[in-house]
Structure formats: structure tokens, C-alpha cells
C-alpha atoms as a PDB file:
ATOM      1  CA  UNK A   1       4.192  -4.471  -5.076  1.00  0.00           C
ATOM      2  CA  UNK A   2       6.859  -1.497  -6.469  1.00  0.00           C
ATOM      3  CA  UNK A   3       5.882   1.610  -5.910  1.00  0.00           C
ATOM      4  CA  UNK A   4       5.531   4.434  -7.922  1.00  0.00           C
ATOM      5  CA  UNK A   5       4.680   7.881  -6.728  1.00  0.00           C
ATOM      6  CA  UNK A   6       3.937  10.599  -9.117  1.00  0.00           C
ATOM      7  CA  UNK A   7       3.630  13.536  -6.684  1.00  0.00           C
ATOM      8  CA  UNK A   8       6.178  16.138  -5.782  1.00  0.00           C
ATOM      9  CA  UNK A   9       6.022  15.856  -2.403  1.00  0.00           C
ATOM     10  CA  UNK A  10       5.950  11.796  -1.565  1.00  0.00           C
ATOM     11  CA  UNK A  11       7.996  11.234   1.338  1.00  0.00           C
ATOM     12  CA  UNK A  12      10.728   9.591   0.053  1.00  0.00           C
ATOM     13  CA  UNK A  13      10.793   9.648  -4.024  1.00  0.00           C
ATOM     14  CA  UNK A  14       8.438  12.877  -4.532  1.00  0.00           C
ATOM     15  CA  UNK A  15       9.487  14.233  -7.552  1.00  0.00           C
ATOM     16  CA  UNK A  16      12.209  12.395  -8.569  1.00  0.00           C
ATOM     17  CA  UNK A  17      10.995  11.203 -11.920  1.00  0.00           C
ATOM     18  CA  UNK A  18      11.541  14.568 -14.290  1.00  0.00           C
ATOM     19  CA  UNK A  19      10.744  12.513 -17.512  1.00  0.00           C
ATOM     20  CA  UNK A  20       8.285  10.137 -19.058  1.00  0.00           C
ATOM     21  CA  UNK A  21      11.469   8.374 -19.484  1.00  0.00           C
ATOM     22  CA  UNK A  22      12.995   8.077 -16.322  1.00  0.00           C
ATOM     23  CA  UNK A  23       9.368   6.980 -15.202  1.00  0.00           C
ATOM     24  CA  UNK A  24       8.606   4.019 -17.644  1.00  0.00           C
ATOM     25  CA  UNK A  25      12.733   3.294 -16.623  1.00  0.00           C
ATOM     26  CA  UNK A  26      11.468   2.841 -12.992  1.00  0.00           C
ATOM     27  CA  UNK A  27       8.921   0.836 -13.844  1.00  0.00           C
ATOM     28  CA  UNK A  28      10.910  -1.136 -15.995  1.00  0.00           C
ATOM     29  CA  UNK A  29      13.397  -1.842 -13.189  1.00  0.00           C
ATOM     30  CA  UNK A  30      10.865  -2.964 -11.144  1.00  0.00           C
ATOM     31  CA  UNK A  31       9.079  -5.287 -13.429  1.00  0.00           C
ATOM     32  CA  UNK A  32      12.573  -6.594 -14.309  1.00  0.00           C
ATOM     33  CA  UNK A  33      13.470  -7.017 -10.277  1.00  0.00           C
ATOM     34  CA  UNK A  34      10.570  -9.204 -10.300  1.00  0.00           C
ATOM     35  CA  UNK A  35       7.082  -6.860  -9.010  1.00  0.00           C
ATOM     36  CA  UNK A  36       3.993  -8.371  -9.849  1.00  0.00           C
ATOM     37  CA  UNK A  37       2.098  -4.938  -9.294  1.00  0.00           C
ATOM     38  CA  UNK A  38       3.015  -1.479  -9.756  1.00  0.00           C
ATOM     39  CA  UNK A  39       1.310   0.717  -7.482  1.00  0.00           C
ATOM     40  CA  UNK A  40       0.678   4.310  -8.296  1.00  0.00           C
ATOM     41  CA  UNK A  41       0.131   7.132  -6.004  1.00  0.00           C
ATOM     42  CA  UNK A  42      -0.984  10.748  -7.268  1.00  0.00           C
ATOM     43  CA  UNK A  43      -1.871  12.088  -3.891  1.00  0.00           C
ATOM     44  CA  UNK A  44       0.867  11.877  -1.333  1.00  0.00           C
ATOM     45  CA  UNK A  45      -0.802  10.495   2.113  1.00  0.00           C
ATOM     46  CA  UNK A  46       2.191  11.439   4.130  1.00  0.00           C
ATOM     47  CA  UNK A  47       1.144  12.786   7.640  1.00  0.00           C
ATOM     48  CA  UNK A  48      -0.165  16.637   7.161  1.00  0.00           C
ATOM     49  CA  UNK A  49       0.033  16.240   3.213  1.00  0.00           C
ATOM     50  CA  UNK A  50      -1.462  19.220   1.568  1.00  0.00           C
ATOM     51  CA  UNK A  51      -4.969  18.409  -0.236  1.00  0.00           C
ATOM     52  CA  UNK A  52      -4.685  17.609  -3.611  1.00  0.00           C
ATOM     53  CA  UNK A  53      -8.222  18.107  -6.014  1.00  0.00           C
ATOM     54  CA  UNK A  54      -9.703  14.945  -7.843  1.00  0.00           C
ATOM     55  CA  UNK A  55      -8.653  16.989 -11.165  1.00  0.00           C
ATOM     56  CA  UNK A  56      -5.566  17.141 -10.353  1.00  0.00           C
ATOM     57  CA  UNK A  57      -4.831  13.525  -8.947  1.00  0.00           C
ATOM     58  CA  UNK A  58      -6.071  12.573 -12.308  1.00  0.00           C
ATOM     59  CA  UNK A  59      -4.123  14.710 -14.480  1.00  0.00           C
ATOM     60  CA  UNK A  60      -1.166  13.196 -13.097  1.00  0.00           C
ATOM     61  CA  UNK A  61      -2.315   9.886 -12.661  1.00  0.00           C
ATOM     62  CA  UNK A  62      -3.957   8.982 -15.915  1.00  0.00           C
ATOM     63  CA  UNK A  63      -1.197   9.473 -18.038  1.00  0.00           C
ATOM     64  CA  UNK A  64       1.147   7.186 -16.440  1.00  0.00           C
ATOM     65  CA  UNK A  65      -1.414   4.320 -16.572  1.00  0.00           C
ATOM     66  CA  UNK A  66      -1.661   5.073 -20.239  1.00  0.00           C
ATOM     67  CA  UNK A  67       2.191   5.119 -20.444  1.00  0.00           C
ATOM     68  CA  UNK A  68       2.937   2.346 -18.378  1.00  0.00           C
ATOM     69  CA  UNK A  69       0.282   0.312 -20.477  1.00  0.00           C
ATOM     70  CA  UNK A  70       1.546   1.454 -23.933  1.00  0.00           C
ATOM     71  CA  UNK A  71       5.381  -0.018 -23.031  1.00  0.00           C
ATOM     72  CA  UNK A  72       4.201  -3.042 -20.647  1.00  0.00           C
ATOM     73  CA  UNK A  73       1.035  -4.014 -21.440  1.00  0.00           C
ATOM     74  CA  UNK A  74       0.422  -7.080 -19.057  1.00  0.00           C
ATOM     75  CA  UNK A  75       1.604  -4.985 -16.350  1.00  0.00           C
ATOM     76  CA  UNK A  76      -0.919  -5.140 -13.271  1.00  0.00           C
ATOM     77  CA  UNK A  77      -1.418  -1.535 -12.393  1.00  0.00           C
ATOM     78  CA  UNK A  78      -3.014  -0.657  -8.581  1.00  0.00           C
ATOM     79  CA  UNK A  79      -4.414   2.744  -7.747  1.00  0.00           C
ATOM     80  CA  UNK A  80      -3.269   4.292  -4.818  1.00  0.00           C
ATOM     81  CA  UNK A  81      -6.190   6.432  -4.189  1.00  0.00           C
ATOM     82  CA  UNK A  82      -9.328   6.828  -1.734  1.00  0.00           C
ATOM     83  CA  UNK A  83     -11.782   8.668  -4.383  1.00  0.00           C
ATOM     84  CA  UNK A  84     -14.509   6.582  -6.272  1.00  0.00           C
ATOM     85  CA  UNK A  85     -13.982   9.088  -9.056  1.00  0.00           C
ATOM     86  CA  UNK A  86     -10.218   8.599  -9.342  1.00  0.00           C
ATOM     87  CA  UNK A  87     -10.891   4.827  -9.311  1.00  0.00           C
ATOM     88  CA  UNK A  88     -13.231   4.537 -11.836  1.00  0.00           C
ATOM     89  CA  UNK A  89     -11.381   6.596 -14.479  1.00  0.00           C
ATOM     90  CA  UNK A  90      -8.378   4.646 -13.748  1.00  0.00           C
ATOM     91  CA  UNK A  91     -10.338   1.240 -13.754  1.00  0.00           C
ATOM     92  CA  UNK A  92     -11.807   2.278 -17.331  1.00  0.00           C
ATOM     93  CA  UNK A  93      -7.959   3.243 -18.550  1.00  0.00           C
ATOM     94  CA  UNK A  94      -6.869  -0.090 -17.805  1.00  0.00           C
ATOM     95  CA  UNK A  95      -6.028  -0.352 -13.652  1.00  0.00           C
ATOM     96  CA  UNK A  96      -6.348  -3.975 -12.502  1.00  0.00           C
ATOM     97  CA  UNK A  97      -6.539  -2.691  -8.844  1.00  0.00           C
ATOM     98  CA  UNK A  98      -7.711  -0.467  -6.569  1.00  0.00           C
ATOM     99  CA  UNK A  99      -5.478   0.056  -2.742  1.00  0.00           C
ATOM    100  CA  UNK A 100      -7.522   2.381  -0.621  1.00  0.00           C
ATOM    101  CA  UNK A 101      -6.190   4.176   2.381  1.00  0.00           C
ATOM    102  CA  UNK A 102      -9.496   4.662   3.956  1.00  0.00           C
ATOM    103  CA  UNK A 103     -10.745   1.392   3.093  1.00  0.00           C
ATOM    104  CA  UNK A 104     -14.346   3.275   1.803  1.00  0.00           C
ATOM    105  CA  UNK A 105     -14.158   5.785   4.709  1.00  0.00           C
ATOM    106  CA  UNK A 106     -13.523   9.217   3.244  1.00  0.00           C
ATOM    107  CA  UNK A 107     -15.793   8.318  -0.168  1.00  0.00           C
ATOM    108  CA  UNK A 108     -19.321   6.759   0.448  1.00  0.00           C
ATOM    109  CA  UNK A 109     -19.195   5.640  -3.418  1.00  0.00           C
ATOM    110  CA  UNK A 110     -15.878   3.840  -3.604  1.00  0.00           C
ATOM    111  CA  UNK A 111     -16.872   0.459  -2.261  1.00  0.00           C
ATOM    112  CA  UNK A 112     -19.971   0.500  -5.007  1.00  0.00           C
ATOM    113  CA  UNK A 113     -17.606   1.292  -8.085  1.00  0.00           C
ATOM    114  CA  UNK A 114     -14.950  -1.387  -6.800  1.00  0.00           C
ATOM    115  CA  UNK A 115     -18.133  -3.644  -7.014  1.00  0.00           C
ATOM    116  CA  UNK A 116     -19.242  -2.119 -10.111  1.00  0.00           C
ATOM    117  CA  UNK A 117     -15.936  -2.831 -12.012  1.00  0.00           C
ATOM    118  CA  UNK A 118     -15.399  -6.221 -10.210  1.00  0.00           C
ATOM    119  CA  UNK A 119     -11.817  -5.396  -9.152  1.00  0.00           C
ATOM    120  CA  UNK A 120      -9.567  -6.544  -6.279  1.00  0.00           C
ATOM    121  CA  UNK A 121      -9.693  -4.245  -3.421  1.00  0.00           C
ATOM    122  CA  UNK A 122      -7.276  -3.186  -1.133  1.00  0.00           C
ATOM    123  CA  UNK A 123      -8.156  -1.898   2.317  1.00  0.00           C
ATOM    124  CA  UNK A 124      -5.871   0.026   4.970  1.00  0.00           C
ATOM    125  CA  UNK A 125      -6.628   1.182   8.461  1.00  0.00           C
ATOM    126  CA  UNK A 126      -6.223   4.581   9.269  1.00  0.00           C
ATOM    127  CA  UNK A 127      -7.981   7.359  11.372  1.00  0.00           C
ATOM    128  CA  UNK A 128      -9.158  10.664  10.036  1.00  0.00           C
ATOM    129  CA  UNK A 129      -6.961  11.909   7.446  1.00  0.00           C
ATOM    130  CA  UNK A 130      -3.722  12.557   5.814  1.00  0.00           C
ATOM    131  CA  UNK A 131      -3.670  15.851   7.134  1.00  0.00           C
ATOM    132  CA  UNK A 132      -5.206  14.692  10.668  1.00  0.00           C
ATOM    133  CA  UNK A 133      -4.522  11.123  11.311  1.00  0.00           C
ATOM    134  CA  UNK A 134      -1.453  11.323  13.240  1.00  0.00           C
ATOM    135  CA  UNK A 135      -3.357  13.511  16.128  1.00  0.00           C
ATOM    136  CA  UNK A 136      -6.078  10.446  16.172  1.00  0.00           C
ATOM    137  CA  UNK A 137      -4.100   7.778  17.873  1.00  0.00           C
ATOM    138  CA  UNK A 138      -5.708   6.933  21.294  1.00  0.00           C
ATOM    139  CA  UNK A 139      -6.512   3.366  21.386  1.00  0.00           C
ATOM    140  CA  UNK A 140      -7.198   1.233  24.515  1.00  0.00           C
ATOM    141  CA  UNK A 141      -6.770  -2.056  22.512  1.00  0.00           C
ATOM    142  CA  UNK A 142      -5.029  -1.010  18.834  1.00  0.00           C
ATOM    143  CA  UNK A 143      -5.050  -4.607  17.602  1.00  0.00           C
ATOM    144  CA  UNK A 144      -8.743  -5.192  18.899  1.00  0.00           C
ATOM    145  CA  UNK A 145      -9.956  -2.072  17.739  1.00  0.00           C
ATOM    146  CA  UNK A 146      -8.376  -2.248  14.148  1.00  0.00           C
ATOM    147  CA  UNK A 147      -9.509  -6.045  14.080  1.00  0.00           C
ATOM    148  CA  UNK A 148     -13.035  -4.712  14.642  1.00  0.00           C
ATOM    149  CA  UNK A 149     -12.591  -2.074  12.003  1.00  0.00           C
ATOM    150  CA  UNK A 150     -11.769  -4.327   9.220  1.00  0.00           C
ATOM    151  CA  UNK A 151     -14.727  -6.682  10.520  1.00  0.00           C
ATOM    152  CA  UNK A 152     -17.128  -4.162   9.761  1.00  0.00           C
ATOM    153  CA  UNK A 153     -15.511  -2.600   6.866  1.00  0.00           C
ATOM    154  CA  UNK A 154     -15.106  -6.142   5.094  1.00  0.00           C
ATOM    155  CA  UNK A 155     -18.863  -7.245   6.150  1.00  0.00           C
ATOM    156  CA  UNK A 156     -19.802  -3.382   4.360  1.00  0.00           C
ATOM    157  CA  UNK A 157     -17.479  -5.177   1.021  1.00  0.00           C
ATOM    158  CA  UNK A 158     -19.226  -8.306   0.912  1.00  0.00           C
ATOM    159  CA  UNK A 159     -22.253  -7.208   1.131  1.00  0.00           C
ATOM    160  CA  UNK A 160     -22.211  -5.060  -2.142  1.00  0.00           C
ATOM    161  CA  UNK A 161     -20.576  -8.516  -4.049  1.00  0.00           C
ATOM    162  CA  UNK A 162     -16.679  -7.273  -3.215  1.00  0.00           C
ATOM    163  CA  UNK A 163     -15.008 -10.868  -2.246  1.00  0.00           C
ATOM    164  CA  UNK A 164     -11.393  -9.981  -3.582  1.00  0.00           C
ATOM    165  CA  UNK A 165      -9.962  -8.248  -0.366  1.00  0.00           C
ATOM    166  CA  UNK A 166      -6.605  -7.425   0.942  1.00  0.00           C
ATOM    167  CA  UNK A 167      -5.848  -5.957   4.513  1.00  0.00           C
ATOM    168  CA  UNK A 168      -3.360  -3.844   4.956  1.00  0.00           C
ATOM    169  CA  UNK A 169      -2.738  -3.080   9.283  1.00  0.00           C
ATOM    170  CA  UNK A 170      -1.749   1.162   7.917  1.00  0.00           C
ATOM    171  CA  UNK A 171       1.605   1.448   8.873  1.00  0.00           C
ATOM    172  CA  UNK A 172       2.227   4.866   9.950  1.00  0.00           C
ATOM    173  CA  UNK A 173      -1.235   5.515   9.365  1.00  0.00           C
ATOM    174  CA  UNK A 174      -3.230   7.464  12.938  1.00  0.00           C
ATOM    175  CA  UNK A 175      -0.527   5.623  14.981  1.00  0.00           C
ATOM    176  CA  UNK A 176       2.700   6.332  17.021  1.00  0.00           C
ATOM    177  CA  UNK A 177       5.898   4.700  16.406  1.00  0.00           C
ATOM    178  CA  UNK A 178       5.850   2.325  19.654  1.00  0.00           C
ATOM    179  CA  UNK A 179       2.078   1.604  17.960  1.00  0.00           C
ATOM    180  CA  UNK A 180       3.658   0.975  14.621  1.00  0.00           C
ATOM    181  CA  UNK A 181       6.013  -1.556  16.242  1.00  0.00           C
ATOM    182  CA  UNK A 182       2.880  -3.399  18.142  1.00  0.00           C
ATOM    183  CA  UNK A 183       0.783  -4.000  15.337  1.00  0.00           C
ATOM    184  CA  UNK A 184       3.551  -5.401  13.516  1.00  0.00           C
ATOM    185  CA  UNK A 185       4.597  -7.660  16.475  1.00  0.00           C
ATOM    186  CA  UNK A 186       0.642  -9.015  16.887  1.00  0.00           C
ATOM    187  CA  UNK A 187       0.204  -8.794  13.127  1.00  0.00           C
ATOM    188  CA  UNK A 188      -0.357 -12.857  13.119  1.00  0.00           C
ATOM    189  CA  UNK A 189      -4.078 -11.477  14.455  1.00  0.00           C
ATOM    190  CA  UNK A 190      -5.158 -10.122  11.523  1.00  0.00           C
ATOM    191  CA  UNK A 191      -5.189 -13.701   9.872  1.00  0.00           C
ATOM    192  CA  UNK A 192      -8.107 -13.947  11.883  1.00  0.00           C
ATOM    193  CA  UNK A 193     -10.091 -11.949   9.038  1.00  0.00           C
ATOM    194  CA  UNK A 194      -8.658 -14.865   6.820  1.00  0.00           C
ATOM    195  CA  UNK A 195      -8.008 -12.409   3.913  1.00  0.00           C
ATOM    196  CA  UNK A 196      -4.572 -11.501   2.117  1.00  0.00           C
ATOM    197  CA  UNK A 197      -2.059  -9.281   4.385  1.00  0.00           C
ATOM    198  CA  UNK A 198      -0.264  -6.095   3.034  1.00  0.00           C
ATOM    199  CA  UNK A 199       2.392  -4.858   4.931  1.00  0.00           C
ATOM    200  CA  UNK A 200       3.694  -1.716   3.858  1.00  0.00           C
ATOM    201  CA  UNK A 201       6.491  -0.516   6.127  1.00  0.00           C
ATOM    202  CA  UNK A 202       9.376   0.752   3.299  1.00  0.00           C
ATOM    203  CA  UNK A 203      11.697   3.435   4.149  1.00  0.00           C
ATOM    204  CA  UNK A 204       8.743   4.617   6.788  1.00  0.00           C
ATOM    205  CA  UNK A 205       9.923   6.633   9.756  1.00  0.00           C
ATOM    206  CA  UNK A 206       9.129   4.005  12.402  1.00  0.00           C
ATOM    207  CA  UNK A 207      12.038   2.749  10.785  1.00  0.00           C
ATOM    208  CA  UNK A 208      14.393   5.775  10.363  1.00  0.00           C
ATOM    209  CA  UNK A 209      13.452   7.192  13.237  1.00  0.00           C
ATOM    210  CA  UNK A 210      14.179   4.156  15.559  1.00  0.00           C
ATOM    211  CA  UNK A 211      17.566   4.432  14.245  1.00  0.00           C
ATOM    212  CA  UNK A 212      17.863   7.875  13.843  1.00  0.00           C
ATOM    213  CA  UNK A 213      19.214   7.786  10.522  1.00  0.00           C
ATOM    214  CA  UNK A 214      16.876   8.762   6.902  1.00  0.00           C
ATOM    215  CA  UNK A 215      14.551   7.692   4.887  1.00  0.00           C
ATOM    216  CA  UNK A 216      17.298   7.145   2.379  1.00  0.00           C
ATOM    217  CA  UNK A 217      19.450   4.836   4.691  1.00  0.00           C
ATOM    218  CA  UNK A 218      16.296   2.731   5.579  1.00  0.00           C
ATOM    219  CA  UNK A 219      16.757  -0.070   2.787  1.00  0.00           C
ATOM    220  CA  UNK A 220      18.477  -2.572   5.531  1.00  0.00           C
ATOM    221  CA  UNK A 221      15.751  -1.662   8.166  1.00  0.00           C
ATOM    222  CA  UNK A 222      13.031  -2.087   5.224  1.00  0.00           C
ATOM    223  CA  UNK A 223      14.333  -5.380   4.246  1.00  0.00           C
ATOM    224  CA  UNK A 224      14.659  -6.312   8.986  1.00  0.00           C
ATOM    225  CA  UNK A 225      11.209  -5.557   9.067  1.00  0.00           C
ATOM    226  CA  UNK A 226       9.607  -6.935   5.469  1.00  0.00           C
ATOM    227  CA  UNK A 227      10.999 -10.549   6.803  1.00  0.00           C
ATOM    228  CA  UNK A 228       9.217  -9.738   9.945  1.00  0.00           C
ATOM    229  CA  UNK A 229       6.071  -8.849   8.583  1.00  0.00           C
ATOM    230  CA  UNK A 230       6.342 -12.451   6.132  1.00  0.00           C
ATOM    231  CA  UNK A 231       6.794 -14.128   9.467  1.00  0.00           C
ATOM    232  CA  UNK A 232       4.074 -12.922  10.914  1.00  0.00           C
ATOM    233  CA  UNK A 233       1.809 -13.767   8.146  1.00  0.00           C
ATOM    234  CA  UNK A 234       2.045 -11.116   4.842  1.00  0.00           C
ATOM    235  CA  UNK A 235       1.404 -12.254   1.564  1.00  0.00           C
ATOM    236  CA  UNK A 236       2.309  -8.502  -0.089  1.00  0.00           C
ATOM    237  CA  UNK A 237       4.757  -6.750   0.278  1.00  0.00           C
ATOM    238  CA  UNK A 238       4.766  -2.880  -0.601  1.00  0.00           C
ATOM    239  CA  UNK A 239       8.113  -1.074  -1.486  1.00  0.00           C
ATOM    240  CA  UNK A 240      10.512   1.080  -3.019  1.00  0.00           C
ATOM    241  CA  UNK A 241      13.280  -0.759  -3.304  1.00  0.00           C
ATOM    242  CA  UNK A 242      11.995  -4.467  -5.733  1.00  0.00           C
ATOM    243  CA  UNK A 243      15.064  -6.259  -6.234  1.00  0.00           C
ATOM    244  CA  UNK A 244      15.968  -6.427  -2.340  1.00  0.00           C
ATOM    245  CA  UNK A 245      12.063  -7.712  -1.473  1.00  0.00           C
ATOM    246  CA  UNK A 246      12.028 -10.487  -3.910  1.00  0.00           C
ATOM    247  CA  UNK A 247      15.235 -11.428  -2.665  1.00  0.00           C
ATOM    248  CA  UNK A 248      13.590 -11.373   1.187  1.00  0.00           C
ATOM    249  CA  UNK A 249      10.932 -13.357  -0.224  1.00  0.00           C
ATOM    250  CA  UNK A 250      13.336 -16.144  -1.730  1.00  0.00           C
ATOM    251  CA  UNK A 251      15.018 -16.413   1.171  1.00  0.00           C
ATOM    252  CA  UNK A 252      12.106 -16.924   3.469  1.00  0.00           C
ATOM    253  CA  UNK A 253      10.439 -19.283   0.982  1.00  0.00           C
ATOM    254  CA  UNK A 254      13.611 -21.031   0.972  1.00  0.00           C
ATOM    255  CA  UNK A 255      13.679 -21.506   4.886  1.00  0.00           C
ATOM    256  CA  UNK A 256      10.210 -22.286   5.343  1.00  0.00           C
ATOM    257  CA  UNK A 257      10.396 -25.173   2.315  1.00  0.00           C
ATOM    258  CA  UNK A 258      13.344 -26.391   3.937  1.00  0.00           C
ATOM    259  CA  UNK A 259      11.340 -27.002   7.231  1.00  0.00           C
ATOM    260  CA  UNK A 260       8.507 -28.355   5.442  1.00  0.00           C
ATOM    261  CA  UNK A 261      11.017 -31.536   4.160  1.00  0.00           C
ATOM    262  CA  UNK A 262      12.255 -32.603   7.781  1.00  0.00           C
END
């Protein structure tokens, strides 16, 4: 999943695309580097992100679909986004997928128009939000507790007719970076749920802050971690950086087929 954020202040590519050209470039890269979805984000969700309006998430959001659509029209298009509103605008202008932050939790109508429009659905823990999930991360248990979160949040999906489900553990999301570290270590629980796995971990600061470097030297760290997370059980993979995923991916399909024959 390549990711493509059309807000000025994303933490690592906000604002960097000044054109419709340089954007439908990007997204030709990554279709090219071998992405099955393009996600895109209008509302940054970096920790204390300033509050963007529905209007304006769609102004800048609905374009690009249209865009993106006109030049690669069998591209599969996700919405990064946690309002029903956003989603069902999107949905109607051609989105094959909706990737919720809150999973439902800051918009009582999203899991109903993700049912309405039939759509796959994916769903991330977090706490609070953007701007207060990083002071919300007192857990006794994390892995229990988010384990019981998506229990109840998936049994809330299926029973409005939602069966297409992804989890994604939220990293970054309402935890600390030792937190960040333990989810991703236990991850292998979450197959308990027996639904897809997301793991979203590129260029994050658990990363560049472990090795004190920057967001923009994370690629290796990205790519240590993304073979972790496959390890452990992901079936997604969320990133910047395509080319350098699908290549992870080959690799570990390559290993694991190799033990598969002896």
C-alpha cells in the first residue's frame, strides 16, 4: 500500500507534491514499483495535528481521486480518513477502500456507510485523537487491551453486514516508543482475530528516534522492521518508499517457499 499524502503538514512528505503533475508522477512510480493500493490521506494524523474541517479534507481529497482515476483507471484507491462524510463522497467518486484510524470511534455513522457501499474496511487502534492520543497511553496489558478493542470493534462491523476487515495494531498511534516496539514484537497475537494484518511503521519515529537519526534516513530501518512485521504475521504493508517493500516482500516469499520444499 503506497502512500500518498495530500496535506501540507504530513510528517514526512507534507507538501511535497506542488503540481497535479508531480502527484499523478508519484503515483505512477508507485504503481510501476509494484503497489496494489494507493492510499490517500487529506488530514494529517500526526501526533498534535491541527484539525482540519470535512470541507476542506474534501477539497483536497476529491480531486486527486478524480485525477488519479482519469490517468490509472484500475488503480485501487483507499481513503485515509475517519469521517463517514469524507468516505462516502470518496466511495461515490470511485474509492475502492476505506482505512480508518479510529476504526468507527470518532464518527458513529462510518461503520453504516462502509456497510452501505459494501467496501473493504480498514481498522486501526488508537486512543483519543490526533491531537490527544499520545497523552492516552497507560495500559496494564497493551496487547490484551488492543486485542479486546478490535474484538468489540469487529463484532460492532459484522453486525451491520461489514465482513471485509483489515487490522491494523496503530503504530505510533496513543502509544510510547518502548510500546511501539512491544506490539510489534507480540504482533503474531493479533492473528487471533483471524483477519488481514496492516502494519504501518514507514519512516515513523519509533524508528528514527531509536536511532537518532530522521525521518528521511529511516528507509533501512523501514525496510528492518517491514520484514519484522511479515514475520510476525502482516499481509499489508503501508509505506512511502514502494520499490524497497516489494522487494522485502520477494525476499521473504522467497525464504519462506524455500522452507516449504525441504
Amino acid at each position: 500500500m503506497g502512500i500518498l499524502n495530500v496535506t501540507p503538514n504530513s510528517f514526512f512528505d507534507g507538501g511535497k507534491y506542488k503540481s497535479e503533475s508531480e502527484m499523478l508522477s508519484k503515483v505512477g512510480k508507485m504503481l510501476n514499483d509494484g503497489a496494489t493500493f494507493i492510499d490517500i490521506g487529506a488530514y494529517s494524523s500526526k501526533p498534535s495535528a491541527e484539525f482540519v474541517s470535512e470541507e476542506e479534507e474534501l477539497q483536497r481529497i476529491v480531486p486527486i481521486i478524480n485525477l488519479i482515476l482519469e490517468y490509472y483507471p484500475e488503480t485501487l484507491i483507499s481513503i485515509d480518513t475517519f469521517r463517514s462524510e469524507v468516505a462516502q463522497v470518496c466511495i461515490e467518486n470511485g474509492a475502492a477502500l476505506i482505512n480508518d484510524i479510529s476504526a468507527g470511534n470518532l464518527d458513529d455513522n462510518m461503520l453504516e456507510i462502509v456497510a452501505k457501499y459494501n467496501v473493504p474496511y480498514i481498522m486501526m487502534h488508537m486512543r483519543g485523537t490526533p491531537q490527544t492520543m499520545q497523552k492516552m497511553t497507560s495500559y496494564d496489558n497493551i496487547v490484551k487491551e488492543m486485542l479486546l478493542y478490535f474484538s468489540e470493534r469487529v463484532a460492532q462491523a459484522r453486525s451491520l453486514g461489514i465482513n471485509d476487515l483489515i487490522i491494523d495494531p496503530g503504530f505510533g498511534f496513543a502509544k510510547t516508543l518502548d510500546q511501539n516496539y512491544e506490539v510489534l514484537q507480540k504482533m503474531e497475537m493479533f492473528e487471533l482475530l483471524e483477519l488481514p494484518l496492516l502494519a504501518g511503521v514507514s519512516r515513523k519515529s519509533m524508528i528514527y528516534k531509536t536511532l537518532e537519526s530522521s525521518a528521511e534516513e529511516a528507509l533501512n530501518g523501514t525496510t528492518v522492521l517491514n520484514t519484522i512485521a511479515l514475520s510476525k504475521g502482516a499481509k499489508i504493508l503501508r509505506v512511502h518508499d514502494v520499490k524497497e517493500a516489494v522487494e522485502c516482500v520477494a525476499l521473504f516469499n522467497k525464504i519462506n517457499n524455500y522452507s516449504e520444499v525441504f
